[in-house]
C-alpha atoms as a PDB file:
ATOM      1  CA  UNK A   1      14.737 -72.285  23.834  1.00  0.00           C
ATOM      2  CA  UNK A   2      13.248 -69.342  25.459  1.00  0.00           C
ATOM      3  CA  UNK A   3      16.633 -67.609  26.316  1.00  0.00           C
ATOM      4  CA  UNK A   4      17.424 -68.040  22.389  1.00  0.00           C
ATOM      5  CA  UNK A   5      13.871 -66.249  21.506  1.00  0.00           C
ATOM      6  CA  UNK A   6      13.941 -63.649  24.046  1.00  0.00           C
ATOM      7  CA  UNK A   7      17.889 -62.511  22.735  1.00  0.00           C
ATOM      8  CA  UNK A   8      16.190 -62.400  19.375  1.00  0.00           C
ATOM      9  CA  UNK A   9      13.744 -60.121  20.425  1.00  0.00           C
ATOM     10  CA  UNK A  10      15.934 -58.084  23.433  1.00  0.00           C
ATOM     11  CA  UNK A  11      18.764 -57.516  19.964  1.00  0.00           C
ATOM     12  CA  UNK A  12      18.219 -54.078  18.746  1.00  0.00           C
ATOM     13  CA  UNK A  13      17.734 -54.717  15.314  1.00  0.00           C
ATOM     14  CA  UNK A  14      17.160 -51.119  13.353  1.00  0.00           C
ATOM     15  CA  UNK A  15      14.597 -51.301  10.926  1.00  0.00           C
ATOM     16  CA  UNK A  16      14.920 -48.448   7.875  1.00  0.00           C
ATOM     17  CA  UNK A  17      12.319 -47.868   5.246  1.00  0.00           C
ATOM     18  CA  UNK A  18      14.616 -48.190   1.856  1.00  0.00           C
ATOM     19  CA  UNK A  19      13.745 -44.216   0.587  1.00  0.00           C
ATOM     20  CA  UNK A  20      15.092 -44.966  -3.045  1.00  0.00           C
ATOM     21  CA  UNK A  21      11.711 -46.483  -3.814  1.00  0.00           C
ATOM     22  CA  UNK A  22      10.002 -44.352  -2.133  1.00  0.00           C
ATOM     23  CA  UNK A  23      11.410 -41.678  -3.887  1.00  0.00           C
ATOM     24  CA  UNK A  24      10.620 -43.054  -7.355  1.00  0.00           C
ATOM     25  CA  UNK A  25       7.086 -43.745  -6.437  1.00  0.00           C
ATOM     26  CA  UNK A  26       6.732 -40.095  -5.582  1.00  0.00           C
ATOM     27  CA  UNK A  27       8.128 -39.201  -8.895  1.00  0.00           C
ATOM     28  CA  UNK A  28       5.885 -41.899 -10.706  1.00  0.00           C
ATOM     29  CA  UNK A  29       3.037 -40.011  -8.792  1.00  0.00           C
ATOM     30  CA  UNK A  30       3.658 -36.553  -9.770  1.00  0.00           C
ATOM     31  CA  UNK A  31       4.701 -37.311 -13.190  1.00  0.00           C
ATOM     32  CA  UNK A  32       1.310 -39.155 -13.579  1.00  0.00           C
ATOM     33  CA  UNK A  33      -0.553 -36.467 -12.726  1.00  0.00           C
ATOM     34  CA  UNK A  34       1.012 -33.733 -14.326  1.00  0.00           C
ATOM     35  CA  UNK A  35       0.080 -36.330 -17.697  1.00  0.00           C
ATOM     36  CA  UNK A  36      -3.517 -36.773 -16.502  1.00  0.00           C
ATOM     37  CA  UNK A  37      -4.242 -33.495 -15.708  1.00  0.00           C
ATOM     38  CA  UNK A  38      -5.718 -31.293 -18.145  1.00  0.00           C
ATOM     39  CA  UNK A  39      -4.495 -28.010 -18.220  1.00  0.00           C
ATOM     40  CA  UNK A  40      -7.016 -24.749 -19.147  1.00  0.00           C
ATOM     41  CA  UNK A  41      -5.553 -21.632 -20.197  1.00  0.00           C
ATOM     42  CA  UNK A  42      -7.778 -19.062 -21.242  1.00  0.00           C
ATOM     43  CA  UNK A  43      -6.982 -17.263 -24.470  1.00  0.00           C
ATOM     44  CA  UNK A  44      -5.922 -14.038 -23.416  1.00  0.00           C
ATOM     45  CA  UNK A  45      -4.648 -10.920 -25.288  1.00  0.00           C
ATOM     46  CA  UNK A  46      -2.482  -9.030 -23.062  1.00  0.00           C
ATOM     47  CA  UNK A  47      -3.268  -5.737 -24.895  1.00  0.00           C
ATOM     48  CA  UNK A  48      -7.375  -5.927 -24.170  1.00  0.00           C
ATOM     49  CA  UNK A  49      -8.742  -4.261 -21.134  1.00  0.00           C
ATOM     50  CA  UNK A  50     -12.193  -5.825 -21.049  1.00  0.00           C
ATOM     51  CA  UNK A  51     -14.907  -3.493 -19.366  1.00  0.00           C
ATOM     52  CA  UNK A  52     -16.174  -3.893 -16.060  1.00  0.00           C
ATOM     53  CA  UNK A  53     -19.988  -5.713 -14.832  1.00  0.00           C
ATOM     54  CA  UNK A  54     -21.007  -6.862 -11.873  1.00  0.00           C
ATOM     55  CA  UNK A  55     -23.835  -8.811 -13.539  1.00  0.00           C
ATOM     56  CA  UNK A  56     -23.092 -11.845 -15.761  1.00  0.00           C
ATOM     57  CA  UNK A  57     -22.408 -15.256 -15.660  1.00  0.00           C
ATOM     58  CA  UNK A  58     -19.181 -17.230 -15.882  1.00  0.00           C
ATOM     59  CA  UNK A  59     -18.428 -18.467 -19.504  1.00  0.00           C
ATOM     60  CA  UNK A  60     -18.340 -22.371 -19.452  1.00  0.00           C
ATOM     61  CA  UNK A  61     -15.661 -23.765 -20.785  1.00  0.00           C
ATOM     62  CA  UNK A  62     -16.044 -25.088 -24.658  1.00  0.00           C
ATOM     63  CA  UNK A  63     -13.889 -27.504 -26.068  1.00  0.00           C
ATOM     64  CA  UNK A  64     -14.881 -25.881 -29.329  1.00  0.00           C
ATOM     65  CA  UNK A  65     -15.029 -22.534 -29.124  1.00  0.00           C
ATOM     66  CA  UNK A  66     -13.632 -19.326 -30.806  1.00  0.00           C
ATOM     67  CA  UNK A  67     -12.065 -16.664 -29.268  1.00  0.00           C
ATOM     68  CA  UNK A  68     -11.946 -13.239 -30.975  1.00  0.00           C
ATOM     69  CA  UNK A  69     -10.378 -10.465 -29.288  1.00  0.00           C
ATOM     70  CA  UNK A  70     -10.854  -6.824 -30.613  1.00  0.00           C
ATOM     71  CA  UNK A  71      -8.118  -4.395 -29.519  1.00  0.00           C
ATOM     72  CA  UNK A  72      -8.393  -0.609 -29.119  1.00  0.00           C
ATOM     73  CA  UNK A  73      -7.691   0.472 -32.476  1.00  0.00           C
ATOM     74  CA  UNK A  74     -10.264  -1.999 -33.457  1.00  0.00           C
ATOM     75  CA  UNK A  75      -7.599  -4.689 -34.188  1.00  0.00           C
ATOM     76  CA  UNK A  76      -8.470  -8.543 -34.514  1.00  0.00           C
ATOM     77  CA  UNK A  77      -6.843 -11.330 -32.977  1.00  0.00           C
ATOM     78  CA  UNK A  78      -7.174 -14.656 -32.884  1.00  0.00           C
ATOM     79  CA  UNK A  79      -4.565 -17.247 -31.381  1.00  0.00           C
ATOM     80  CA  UNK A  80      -2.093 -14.366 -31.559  1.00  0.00           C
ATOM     81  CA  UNK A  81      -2.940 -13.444 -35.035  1.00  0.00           C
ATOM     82  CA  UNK A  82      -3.896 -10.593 -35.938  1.00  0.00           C
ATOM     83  CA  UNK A  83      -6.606 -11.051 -38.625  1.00  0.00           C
ATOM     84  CA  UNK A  84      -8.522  -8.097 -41.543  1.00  0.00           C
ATOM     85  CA  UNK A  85     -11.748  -8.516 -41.876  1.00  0.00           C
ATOM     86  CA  UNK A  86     -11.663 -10.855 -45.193  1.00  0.00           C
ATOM     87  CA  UNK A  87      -9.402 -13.056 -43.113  1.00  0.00           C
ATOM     88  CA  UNK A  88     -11.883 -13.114 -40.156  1.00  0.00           C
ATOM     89  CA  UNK A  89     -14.562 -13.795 -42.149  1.00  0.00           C
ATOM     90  CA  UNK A  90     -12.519 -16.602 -44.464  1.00  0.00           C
ATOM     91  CA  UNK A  91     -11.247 -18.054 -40.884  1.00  0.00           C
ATOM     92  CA  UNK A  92     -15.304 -18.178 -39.169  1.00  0.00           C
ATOM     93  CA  UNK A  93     -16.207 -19.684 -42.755  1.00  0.00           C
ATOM     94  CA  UNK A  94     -13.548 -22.991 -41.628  1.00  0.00           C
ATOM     95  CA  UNK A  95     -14.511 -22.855 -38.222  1.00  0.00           C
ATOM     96  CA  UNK A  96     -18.120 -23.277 -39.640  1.00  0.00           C
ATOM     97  CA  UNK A  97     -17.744 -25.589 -41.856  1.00  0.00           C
ATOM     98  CA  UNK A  98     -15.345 -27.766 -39.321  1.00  0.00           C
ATOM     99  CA  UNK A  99     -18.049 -28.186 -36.751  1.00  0.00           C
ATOM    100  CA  UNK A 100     -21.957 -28.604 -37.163  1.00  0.00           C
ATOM    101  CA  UNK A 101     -22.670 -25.712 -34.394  1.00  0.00           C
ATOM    102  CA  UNK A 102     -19.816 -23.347 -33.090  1.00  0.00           C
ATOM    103  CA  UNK A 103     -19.278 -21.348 -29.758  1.00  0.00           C
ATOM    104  CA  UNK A 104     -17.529 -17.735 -30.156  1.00  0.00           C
ATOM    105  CA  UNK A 105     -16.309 -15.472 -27.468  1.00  0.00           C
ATOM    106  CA  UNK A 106     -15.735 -12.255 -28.300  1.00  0.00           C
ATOM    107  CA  UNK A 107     -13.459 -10.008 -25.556  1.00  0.00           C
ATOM    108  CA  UNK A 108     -14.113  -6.674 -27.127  1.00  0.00           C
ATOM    109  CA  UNK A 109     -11.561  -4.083 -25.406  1.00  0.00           C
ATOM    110  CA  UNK A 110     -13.381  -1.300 -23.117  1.00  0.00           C
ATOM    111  CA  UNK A 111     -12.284   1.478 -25.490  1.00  0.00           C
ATOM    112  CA  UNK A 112     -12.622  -0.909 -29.017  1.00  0.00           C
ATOM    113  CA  UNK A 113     -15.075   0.939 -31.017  1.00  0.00           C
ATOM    114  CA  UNK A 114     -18.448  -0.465 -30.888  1.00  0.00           C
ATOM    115  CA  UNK A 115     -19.387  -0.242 -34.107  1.00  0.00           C
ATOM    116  CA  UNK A 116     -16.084  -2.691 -34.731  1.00  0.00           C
ATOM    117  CA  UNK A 117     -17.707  -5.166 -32.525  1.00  0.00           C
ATOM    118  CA  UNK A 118     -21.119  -5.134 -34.155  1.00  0.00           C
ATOM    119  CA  UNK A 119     -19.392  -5.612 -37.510  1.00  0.00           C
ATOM    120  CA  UNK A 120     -17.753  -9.017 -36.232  1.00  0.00           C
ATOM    121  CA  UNK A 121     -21.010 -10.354 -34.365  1.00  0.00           C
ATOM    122  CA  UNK A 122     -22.632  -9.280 -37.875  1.00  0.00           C
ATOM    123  CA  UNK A 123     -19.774 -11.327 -39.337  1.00  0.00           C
ATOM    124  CA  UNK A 124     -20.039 -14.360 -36.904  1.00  0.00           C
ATOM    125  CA  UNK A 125     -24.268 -14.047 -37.457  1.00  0.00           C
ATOM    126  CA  UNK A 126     -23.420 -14.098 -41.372  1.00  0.00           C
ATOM    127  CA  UNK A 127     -21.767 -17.472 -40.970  1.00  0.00           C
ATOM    128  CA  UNK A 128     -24.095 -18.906 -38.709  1.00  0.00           C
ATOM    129  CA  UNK A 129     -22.314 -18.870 -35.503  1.00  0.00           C
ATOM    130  CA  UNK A 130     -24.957 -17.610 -33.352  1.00  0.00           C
ATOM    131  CA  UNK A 131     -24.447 -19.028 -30.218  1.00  0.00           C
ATOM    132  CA  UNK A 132     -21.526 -16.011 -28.736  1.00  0.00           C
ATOM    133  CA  UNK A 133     -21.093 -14.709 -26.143  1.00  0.00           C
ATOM    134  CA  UNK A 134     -19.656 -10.759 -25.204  1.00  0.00           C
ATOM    135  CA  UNK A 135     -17.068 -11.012 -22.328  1.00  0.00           C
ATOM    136  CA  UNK A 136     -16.615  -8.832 -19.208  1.00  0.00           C
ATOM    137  CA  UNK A 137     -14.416  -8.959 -16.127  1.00  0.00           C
ATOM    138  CA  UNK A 138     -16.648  -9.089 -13.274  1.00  0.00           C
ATOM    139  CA  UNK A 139     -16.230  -6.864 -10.267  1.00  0.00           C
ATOM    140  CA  UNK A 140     -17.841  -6.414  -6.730  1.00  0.00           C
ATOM    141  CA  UNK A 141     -20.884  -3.645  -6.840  1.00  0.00           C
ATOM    142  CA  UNK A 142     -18.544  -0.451  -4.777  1.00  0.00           C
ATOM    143  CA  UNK A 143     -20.519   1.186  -2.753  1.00  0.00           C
END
């Protein structure tokens, strides 16, 4: 009996880890994820160069917030709309009345007339969207 156990143990059996389900779990993995993750994208308007600071704090992230971006010429957009000022004010009178308080972020461009800006806080103020915030890409004091 011992010469039968030791050739089952002296045989040189190859042991391989089946990689199809491996493979699959892996998949399973990444596809989960990808599903669970939740994915932030900043609204951004490729045409706004926001002025520099090198004081300020980060903007949280709001599930329900407004973004208003002012371009150069003094242009509004929102979600890649460009809006007049009737429409702004018609669109901040739904996001109002949608929500009992409301969070805007206005990314004025660096050369956007201020006097553009002030009219759309004004506008957001009318509404009473108070809580906004003025945005500003934050850079290293150069020495």
């Amino acid at each position: 009996m011992s010469s039968r156990s030791r050739s089952r143990w002296e045989s040189e059996e190859s042991f391989e880890v089946p990689q199809t389900p491996l493979i699959d779990i892996i998949f399973i993995l990444i596809v989960f994820f990808l599903v669970a993750t939740t994915f932030y994208s900043e609204e951004r308007d490729i045409e706004i160069k926001l002025p520099e600071g090198s004081e300020g704090t980060v903007i949280t992230r709001e599930a329900e917030r407004l973004v208003i971006n002012i371009r150069t010429a003094g242009i509004i957009v929102i979600d890649n709309r460009i809006f007049s000022l009737p429409e702004l004010e018609k669109r901040l009178t739904e996001y109002r009345s949608a929500r009992e308080t409301g969070f805007v972020e206005i990314r004025g461009d660096s050369n956007a007339n201020h006097g553009r800006i002030m009219t759309v806080i004004n506008l957001c103020k009318k509404h009473g969207l108070g809580d906004l915030s003025l945005t500003q890409h934050i850079v290293e004091e150069r020495e």
